[in-house]
C-alpha atoms as a PDB file:
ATOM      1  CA  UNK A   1      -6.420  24.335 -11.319  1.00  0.00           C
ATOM      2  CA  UNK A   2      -9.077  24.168 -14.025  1.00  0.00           C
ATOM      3  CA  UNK A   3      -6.269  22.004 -16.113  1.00  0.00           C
ATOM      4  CA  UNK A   4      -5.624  19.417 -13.124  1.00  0.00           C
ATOM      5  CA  UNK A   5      -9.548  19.132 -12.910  1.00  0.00           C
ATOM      6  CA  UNK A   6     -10.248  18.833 -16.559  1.00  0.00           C
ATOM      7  CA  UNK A   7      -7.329  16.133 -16.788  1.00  0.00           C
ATOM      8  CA  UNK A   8      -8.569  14.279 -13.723  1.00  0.00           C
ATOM      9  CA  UNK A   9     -11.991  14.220 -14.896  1.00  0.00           C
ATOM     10  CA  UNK A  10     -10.864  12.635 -17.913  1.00  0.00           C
ATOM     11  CA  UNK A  11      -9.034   9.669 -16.675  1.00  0.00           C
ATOM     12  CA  UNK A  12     -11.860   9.039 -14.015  1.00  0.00           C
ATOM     13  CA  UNK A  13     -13.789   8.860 -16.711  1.00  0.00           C
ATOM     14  CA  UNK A  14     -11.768   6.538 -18.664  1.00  0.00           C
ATOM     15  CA  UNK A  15     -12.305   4.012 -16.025  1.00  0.00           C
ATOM     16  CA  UNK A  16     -15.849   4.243 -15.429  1.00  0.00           C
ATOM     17  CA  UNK A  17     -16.930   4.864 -19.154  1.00  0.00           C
ATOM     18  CA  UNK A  18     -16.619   1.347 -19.781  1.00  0.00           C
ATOM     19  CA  UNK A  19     -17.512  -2.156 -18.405  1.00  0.00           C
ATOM     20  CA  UNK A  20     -13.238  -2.579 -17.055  1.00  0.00           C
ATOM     21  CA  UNK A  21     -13.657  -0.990 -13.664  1.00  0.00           C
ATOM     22  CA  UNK A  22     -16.575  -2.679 -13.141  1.00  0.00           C
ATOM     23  CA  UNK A  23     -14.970  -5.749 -14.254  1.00  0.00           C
ATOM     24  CA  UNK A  24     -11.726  -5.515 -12.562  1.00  0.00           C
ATOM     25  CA  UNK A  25     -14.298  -4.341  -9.045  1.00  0.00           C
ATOM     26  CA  UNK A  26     -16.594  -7.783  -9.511  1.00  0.00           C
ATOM     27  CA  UNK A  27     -13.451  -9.748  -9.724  1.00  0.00           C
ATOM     28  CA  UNK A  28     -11.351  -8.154  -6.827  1.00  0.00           C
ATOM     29  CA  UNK A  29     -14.441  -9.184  -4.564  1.00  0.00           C
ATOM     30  CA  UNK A  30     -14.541 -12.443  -5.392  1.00  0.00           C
ATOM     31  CA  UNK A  31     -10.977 -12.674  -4.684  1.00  0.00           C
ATOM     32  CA  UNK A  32     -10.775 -10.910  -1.680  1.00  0.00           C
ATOM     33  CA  UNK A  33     -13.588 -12.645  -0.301  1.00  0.00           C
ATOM     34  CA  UNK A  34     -12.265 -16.145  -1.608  1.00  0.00           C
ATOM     35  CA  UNK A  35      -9.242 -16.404  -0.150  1.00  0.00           C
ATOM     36  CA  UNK A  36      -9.994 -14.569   3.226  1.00  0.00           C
ATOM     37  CA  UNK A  37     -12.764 -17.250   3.199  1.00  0.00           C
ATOM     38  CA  UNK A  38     -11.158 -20.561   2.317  1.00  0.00           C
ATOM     39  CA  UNK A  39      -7.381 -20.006   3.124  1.00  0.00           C
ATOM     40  CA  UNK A  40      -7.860 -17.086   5.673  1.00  0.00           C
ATOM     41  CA  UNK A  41     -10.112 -19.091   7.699  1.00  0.00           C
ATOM     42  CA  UNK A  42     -11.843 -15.614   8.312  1.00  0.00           C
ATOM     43  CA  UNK A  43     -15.416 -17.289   9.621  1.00  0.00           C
ATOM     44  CA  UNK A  44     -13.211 -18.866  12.631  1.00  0.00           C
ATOM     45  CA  UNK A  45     -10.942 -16.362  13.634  1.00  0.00           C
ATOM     46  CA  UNK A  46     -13.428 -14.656  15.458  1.00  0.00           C
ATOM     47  CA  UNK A  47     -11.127 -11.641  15.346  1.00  0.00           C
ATOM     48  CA  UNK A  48     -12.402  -8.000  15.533  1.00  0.00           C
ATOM     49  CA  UNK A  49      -9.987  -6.361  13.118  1.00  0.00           C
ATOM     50  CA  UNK A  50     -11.155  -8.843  10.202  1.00  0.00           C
ATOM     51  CA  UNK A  51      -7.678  -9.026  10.248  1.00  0.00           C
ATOM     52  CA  UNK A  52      -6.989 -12.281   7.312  1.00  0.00           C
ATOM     53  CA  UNK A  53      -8.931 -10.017   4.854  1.00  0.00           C
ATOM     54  CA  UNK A  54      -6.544  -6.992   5.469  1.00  0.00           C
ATOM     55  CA  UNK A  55      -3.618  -9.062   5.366  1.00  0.00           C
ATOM     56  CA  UNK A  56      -4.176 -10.499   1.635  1.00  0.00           C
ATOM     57  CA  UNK A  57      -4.759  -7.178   0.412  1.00  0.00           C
ATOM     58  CA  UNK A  58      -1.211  -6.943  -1.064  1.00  0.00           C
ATOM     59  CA  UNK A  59      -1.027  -9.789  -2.521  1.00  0.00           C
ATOM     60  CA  UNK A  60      -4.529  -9.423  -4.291  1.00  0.00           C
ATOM     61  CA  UNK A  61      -3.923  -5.761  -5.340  1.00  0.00           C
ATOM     62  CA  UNK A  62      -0.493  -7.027  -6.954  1.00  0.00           C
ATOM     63  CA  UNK A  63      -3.444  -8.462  -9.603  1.00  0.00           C
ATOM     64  CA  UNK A  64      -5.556  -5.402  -9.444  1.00  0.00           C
ATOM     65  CA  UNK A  65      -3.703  -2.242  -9.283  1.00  0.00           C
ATOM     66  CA  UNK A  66      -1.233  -2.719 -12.431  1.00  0.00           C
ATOM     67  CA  UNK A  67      -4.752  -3.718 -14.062  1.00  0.00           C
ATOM     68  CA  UNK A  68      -5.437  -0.193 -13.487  1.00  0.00           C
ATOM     69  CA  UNK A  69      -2.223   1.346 -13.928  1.00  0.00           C
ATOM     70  CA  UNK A  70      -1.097  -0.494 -17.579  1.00  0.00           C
ATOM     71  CA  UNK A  71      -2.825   2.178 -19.692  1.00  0.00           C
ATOM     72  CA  UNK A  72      -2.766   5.364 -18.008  1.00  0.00           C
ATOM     73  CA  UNK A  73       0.778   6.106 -20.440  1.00  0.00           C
ATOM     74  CA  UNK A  74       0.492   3.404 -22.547  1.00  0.00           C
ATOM     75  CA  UNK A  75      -2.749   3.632 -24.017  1.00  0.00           C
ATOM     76  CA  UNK A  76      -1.578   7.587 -24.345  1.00  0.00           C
ATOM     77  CA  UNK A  77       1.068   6.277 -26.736  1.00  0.00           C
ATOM     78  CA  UNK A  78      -0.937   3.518 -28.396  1.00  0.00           C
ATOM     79  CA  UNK A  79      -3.227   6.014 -29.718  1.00  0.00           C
ATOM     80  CA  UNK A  80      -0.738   9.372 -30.372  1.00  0.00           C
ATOM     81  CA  UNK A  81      -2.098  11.462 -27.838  1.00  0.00           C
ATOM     82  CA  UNK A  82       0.622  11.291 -25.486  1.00  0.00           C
ATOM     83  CA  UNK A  83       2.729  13.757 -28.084  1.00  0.00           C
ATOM     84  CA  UNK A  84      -0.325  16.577 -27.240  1.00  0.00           C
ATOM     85  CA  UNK A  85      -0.133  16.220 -24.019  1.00  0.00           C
ATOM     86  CA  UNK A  86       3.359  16.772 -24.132  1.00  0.00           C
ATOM     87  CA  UNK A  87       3.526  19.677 -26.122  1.00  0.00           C
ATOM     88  CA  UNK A  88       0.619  21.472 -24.794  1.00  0.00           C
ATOM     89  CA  UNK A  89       1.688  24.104 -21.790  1.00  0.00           C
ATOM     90  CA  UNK A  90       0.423  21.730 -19.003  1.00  0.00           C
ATOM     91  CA  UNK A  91       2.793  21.371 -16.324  1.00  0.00           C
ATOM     92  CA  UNK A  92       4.380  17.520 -15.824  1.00  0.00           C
ATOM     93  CA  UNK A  93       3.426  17.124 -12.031  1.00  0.00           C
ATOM     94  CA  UNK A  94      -0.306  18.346 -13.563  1.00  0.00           C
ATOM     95  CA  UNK A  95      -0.392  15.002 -16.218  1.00  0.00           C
ATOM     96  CA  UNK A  96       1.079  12.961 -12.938  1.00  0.00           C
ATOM     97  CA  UNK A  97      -0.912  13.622 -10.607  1.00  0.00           C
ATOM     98  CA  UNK A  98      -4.080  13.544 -12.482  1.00  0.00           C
ATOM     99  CA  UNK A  99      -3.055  10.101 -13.442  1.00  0.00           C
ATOM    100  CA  UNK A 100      -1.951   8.727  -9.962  1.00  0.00           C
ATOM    101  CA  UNK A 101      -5.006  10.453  -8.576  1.00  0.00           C
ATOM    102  CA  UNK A 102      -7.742   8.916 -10.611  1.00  0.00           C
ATOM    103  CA  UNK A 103      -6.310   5.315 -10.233  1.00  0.00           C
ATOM    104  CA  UNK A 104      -6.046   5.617  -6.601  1.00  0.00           C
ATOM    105  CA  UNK A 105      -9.669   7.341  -6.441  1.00  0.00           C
ATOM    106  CA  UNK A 106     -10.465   3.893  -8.562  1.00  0.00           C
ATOM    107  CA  UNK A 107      -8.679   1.683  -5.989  1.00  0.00           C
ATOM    108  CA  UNK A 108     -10.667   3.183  -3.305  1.00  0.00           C
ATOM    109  CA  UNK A 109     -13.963   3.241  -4.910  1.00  0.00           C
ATOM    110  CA  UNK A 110     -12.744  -1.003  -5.258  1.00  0.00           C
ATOM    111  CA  UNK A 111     -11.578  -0.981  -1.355  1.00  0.00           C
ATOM    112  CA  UNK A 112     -15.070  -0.189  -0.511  1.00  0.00           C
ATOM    113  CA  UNK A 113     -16.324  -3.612  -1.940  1.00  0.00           C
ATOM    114  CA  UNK A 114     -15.263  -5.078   1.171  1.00  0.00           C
ATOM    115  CA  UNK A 115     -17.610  -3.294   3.211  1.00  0.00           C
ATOM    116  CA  UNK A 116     -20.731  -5.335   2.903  1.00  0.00           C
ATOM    117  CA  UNK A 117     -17.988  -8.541   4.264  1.00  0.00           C
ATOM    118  CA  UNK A 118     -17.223  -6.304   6.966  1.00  0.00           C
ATOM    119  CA  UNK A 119     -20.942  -5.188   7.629  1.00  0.00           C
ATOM    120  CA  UNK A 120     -22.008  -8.060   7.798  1.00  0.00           C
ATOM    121  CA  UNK A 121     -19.162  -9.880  10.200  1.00  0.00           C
ATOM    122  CA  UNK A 122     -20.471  -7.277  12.487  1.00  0.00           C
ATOM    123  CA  UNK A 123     -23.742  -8.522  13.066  1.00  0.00           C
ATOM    124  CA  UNK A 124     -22.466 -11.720  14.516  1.00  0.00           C
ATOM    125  CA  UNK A 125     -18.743 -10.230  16.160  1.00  0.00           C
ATOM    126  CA  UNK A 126     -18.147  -6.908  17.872  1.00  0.00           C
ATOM    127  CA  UNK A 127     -15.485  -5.684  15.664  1.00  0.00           C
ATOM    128  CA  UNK A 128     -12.698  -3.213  16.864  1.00  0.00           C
ATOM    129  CA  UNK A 129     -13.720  -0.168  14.942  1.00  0.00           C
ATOM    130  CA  UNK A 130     -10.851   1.978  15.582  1.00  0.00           C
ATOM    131  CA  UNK A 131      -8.272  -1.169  14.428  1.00  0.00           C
ATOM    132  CA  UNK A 132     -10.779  -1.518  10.992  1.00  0.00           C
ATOM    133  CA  UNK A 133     -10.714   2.087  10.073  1.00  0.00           C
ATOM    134  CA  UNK A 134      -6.727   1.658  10.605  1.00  0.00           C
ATOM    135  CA  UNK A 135      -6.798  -1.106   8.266  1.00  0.00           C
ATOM    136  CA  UNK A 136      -8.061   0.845   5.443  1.00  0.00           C
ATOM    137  CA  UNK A 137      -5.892   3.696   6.141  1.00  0.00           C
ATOM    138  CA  UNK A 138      -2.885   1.337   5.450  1.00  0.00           C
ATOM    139  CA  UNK A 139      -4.522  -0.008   2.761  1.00  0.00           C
ATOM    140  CA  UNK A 140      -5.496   3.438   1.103  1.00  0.00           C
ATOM    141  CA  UNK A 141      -1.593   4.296   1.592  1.00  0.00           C
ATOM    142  CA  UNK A 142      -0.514   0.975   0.309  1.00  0.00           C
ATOM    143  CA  UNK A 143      -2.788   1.963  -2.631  1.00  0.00           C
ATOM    144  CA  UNK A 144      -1.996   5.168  -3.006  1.00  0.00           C
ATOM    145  CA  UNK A 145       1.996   3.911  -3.521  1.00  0.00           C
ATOM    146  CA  UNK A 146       0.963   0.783  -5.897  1.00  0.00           C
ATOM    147  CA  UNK A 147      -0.926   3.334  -8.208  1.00  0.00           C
ATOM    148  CA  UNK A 148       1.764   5.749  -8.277  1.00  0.00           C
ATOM    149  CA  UNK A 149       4.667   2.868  -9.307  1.00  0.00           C
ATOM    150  CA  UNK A 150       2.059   1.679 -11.570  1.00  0.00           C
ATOM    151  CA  UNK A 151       2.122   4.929 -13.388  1.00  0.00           C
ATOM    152  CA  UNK A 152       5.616   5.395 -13.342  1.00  0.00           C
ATOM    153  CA  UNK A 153       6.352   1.892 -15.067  1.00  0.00           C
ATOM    154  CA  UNK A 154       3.239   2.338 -17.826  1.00  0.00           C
ATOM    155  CA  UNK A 155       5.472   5.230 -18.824  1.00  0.00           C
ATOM    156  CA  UNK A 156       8.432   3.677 -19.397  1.00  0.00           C
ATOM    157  CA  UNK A 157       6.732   1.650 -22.168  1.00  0.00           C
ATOM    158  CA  UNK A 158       4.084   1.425 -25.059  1.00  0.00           C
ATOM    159  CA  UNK A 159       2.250  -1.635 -24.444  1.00  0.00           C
ATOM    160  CA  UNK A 160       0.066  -2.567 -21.496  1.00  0.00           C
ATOM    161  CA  UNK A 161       0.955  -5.538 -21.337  1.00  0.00           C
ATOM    162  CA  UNK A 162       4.465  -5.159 -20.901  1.00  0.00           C
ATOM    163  CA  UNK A 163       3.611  -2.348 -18.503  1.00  0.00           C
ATOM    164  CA  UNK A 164       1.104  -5.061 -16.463  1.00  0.00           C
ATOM    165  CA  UNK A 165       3.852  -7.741 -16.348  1.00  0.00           C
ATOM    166  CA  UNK A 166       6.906  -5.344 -15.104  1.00  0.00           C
ATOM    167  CA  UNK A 167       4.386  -3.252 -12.432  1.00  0.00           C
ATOM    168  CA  UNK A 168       3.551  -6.892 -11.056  1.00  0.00           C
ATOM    169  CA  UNK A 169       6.601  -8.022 -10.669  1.00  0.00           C
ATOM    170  CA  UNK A 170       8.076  -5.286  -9.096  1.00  0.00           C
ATOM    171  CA  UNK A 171       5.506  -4.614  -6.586  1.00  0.00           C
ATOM    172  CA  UNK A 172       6.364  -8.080  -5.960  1.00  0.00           C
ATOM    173  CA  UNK A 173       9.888  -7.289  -4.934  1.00  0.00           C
ATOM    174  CA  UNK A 174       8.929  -4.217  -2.829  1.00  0.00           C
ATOM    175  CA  UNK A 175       6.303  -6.353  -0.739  1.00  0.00           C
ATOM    176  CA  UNK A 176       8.476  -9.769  -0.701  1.00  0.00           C
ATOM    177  CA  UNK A 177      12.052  -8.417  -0.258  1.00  0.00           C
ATOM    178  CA  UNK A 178      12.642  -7.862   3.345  1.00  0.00           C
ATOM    179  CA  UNK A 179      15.350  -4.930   3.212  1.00  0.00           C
ATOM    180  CA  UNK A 180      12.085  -2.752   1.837  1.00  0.00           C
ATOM    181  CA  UNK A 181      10.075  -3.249   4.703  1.00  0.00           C
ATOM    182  CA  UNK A 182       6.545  -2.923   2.594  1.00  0.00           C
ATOM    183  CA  UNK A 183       4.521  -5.223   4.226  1.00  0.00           C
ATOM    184  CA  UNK A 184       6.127  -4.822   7.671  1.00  0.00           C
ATOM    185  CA  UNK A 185       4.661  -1.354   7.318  1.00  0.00           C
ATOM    186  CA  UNK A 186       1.665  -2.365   6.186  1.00  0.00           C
ATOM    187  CA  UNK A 187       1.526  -4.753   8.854  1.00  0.00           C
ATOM    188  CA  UNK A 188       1.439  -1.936  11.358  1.00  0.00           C
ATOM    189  CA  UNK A 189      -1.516  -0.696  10.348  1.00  0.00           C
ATOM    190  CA  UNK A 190      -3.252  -3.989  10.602  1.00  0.00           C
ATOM    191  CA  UNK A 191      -2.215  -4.333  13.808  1.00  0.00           C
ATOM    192  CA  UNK A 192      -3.600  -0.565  15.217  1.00  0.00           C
ATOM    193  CA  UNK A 193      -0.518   0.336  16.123  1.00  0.00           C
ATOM    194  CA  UNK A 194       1.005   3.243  13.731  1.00  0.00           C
ATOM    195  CA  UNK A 195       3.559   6.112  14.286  1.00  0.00           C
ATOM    196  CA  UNK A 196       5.073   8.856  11.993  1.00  0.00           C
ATOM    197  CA  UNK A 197       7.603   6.782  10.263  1.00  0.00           C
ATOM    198  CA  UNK A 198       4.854   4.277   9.200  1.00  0.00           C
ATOM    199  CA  UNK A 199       2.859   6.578   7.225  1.00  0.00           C
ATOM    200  CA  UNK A 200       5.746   9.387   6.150  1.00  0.00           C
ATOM    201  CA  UNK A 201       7.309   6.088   4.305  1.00  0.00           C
ATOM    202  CA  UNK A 202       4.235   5.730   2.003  1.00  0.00           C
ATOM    203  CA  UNK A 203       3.630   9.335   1.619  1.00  0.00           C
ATOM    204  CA  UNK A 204       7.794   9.986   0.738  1.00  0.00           C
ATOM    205  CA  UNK A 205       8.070   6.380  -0.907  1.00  0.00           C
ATOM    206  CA  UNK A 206       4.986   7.405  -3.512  1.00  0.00           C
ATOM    207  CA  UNK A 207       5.911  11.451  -4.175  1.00  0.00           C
ATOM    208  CA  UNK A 208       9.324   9.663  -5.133  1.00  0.00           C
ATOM    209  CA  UNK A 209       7.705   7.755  -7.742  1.00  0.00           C
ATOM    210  CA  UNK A 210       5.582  10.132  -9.032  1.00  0.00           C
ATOM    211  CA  UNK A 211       8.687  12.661  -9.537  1.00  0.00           C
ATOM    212  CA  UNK A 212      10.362  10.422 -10.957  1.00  0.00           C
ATOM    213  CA  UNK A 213       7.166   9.909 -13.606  1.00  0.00           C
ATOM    214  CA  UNK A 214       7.799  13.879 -14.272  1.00  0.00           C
ATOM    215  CA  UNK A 215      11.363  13.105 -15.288  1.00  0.00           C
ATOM    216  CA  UNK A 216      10.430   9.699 -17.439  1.00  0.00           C
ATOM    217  CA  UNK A 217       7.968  12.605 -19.019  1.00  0.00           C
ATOM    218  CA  UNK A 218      11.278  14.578 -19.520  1.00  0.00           C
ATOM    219  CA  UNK A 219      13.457  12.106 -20.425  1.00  0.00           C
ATOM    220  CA  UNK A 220      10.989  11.598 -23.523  1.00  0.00           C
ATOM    221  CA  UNK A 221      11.042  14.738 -24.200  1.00  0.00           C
ATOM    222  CA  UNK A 222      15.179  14.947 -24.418  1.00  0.00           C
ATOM    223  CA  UNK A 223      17.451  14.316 -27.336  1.00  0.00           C
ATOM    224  CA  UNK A 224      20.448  14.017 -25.379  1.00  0.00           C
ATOM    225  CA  UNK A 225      23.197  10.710 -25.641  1.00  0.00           C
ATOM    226  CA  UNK A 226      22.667   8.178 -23.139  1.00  0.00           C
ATOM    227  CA  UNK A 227      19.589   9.097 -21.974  1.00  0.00           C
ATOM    228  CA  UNK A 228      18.458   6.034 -20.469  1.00  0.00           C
ATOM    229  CA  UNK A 229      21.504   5.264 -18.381  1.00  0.00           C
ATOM    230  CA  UNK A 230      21.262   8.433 -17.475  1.00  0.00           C
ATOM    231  CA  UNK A 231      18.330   8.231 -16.006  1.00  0.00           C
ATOM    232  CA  UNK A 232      18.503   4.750 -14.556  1.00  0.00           C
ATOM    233  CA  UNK A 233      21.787   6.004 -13.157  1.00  0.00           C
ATOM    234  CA  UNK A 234      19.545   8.956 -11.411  1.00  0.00           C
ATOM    235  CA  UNK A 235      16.533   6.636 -10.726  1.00  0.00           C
ATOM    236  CA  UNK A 236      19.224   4.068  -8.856  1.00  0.00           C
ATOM    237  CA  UNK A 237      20.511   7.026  -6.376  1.00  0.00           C
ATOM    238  CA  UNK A 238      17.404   8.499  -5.886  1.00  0.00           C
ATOM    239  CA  UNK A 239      15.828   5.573  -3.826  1.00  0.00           C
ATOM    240  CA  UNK A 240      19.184   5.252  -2.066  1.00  0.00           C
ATOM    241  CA  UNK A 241      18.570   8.362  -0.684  1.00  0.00           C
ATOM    242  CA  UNK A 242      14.855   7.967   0.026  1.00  0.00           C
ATOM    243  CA  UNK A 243      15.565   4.643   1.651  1.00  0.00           C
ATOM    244  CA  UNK A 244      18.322   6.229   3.982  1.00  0.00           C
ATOM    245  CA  UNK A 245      15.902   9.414   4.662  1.00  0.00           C
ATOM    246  CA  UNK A 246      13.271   6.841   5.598  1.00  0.00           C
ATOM    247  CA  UNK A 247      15.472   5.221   8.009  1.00  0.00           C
ATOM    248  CA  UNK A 248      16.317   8.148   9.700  1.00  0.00           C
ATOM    249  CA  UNK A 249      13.064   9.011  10.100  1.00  0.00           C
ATOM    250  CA  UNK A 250      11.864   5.406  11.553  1.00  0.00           C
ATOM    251  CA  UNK A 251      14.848   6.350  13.930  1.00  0.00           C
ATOM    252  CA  UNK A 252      13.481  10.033  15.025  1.00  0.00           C
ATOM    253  CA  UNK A 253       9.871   8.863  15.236  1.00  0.00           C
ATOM    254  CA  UNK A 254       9.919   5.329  16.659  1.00  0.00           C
ATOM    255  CA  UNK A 255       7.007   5.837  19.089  1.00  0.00           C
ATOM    256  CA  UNK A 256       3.769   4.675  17.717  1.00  0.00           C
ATOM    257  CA  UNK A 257      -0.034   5.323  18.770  1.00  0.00           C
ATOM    258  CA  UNK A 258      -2.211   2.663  19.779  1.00  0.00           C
ATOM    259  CA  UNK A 259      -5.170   3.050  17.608  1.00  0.00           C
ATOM    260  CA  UNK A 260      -7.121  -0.149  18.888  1.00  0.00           C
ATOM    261  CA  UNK A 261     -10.786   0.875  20.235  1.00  0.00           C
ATOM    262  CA  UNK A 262     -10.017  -1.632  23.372  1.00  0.00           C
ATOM    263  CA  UNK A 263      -6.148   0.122  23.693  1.00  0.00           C
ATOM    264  CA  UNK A 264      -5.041  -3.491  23.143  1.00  0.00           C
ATOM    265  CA  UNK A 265      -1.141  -2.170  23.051  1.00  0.00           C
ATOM    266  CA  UNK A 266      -1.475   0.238  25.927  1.00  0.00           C
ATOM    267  CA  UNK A 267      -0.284  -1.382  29.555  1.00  0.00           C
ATOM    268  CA  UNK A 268      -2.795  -0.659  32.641  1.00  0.00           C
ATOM    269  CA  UNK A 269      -2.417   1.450  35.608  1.00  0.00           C
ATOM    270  CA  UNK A 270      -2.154  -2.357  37.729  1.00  0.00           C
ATOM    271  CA  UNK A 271       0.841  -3.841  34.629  1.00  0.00           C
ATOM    272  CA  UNK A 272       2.962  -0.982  34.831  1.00  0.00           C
ATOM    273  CA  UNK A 273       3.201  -0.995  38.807  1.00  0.00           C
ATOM    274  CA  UNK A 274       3.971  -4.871  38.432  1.00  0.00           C
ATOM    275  CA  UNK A 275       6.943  -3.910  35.925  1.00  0.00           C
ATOM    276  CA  UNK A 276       8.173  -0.756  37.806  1.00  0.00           C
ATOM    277  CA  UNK A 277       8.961  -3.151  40.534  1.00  0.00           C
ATOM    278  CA  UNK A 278      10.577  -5.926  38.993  1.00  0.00           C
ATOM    279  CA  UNK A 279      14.163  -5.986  40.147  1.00  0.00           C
ATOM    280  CA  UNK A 280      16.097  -7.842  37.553  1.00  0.00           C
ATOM    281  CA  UNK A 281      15.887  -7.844  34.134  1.00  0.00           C
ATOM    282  CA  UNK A 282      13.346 -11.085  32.042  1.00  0.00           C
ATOM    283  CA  UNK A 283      14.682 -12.197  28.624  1.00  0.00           C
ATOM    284  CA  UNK A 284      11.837 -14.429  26.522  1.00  0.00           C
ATOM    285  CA  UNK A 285      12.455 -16.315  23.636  1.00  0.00           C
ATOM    286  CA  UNK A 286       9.222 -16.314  21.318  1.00  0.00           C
ATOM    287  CA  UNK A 287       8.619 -18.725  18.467  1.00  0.00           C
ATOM    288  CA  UNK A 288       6.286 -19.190  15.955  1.00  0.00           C
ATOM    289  CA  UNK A 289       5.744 -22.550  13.808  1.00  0.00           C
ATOM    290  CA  UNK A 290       6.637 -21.765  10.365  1.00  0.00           C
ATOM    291  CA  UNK A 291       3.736 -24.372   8.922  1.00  0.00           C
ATOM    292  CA  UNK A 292       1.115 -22.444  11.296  1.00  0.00           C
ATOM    293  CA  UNK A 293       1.903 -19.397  10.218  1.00  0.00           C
ATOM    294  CA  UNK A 294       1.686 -20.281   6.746  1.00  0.00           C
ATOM    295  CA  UNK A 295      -1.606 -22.209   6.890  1.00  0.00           C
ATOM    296  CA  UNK A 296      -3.405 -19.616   9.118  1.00  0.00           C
ATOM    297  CA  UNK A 297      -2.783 -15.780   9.896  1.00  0.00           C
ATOM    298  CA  UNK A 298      -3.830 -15.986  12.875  1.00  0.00           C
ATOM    299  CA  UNK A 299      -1.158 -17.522  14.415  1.00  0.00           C
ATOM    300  CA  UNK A 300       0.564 -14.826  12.956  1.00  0.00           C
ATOM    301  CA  UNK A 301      -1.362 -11.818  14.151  1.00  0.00           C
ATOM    302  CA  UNK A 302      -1.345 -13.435  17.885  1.00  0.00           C
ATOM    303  CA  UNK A 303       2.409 -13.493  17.157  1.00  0.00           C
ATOM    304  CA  UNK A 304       2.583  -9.881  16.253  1.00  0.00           C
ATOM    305  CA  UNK A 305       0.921  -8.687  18.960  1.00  0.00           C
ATOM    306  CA  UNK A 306       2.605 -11.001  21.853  1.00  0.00           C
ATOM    307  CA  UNK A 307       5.771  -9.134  20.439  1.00  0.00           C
ATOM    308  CA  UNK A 308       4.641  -5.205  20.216  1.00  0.00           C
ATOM    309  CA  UNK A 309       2.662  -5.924  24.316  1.00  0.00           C
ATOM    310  CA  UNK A 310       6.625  -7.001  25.201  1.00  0.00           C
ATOM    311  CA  UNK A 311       7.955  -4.384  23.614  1.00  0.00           C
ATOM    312  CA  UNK A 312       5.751  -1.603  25.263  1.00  0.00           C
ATOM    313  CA  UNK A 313       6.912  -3.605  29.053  1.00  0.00           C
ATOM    314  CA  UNK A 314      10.535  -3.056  27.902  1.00  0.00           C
ATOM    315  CA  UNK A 315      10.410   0.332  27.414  1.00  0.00           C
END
């Protein structure tokens, strides 16, 4: 234990030591608040789960987090001092974790920047507090996952940059492909409605990306013949797994809690009698214009919740 804290003292340090964190905090605000501001239209929403300046959060910390990330390994190899650590008796998960744990303690320390936005929307809205502190738990998870793929890709090579270019662009894919359902799962949380699946898929999603940082470590460490193939190979049939485990899982725990302070998803006493006596089944079609859901997230959110409220009547 004293070797985990010793290590993770160190790399908090090497964030706050300097003027970068500080740096990387001053311009995450201005971003955040920027575009929830001018393409968020957040001051007309009027919506109490300041939910436009949740819903950039991915695409901002795409910027952010690999900013963070780029020399936790790299840097170690830029200046030598990632043979030490190597050959010192200190357990791989130990060097991991420390790693992934002081970037994600960094990305919350930045997460709280947005507090004095959301103070001060709640002098002039009554804000859903139990939907807000549900938005930061998805974005602590979503976090928690970037920082831990961050890691995992600034070992895999010796220059930040490099590291910074390949961490952006695949947290890309994971939030933009739709087979990965990222930002659908984020989008739960936005929405205060979460269940089991929802937060066992960042929790399983990151502790398979910080393993698989342990065996990178290993992999260095190894003289063998087609290493790298090897371990690509391993990598490639490791998320196969983890993606079919998750989808069991979504299948097993598909009931979700309705976190919203005004129980926004939860039908009254008077709805459910209405439904219980309906006769024959009602099919909807629901649409939503693609240019208003582009130009406002709004539309969106109304859209998303329209949806879940039918879904709770079906069932």
């Amino acid at each position: 234990m004293q070797q985990f804290t010793a290590l993770l003292k160190k790399e908090i340090n090497g964030y706050f030591k300097g003027y970068f964190a500080y740096l990387v905090f001053a311009l995450y605000l201005i971003a955040s608040a920027g575009i929830s501001l001018y393409f968020g239209a957040y001051m007309v929403m009027h919506d109490a789960a300041a939910f436009s300046l949740f819903y950039v959060q991915p695409y901002i910390l795409l910027a952010f987090i690999p900013a963070l990330t780029m020399k936790s390994w790299s840097d170690e190899y830029k200046a030598g001092t990632a043979e030490f650590l190597l050959t010192q008796p200190i357990a791989d998960y130990k060097l991991v974790a420390s790693k992934v744990l002081a970037t994600f303690i960094a990305s919350v320390v930045m997460s709280l920047c947005l507090l004095p936005q959301i103070i001060y929307t709640s002098t002039w809205l009554n804000l859903d507090t139990g939907n807000i502190i549900c938005c930061f738990l998805g974005l602590w998870l979503l976090q928690f996952l970037f920082a831990s793929l961050g890691c995992l890709l600034s070992s895999c090579s010796k220059h930040m940059i490099v590291s910074y270019i390949i961490s952006v662009f695949v947290m890309a894919l994971l939030l933009l492909v739709t087979p990965f359902k990222l930002f659908e799962t984020y989008g739960n949380f936005l929405l205060g409605e979460i269940g089991v699946s929802d937060v066992l898929y960042f929790a399983i999603l990151s502790g398979a990306f910080m393993w698989l940082n342990g065996q990178v470590l290993l992999y260095r460490r190894s003289v063998q013949k087609h290493k790298t193939f090897k371990l690509c190979g391993f990598a490639g049939l490791l998320f196969f797994g983890v993606y079919l485990f998750l989808w069991l899982i979504g299948l097993i725990f598909s009931s979700k809690m309705d976190l919203t302070s005004a129980g926004f998803y939860t039908p009254s006493d008077e709805s459910a009698k209405i439904v219980s006596k309906l006769k024959e089944p009602y099919l909807f079609d629901l649409y939503i214009a693609r240019d208003y859901k582009m130009k406002n997230p709004e539309y969106y959110q109304y859209f998303e919740q329209i949806k879940r409220f039918l879904k709770k009547y079906e069932k």
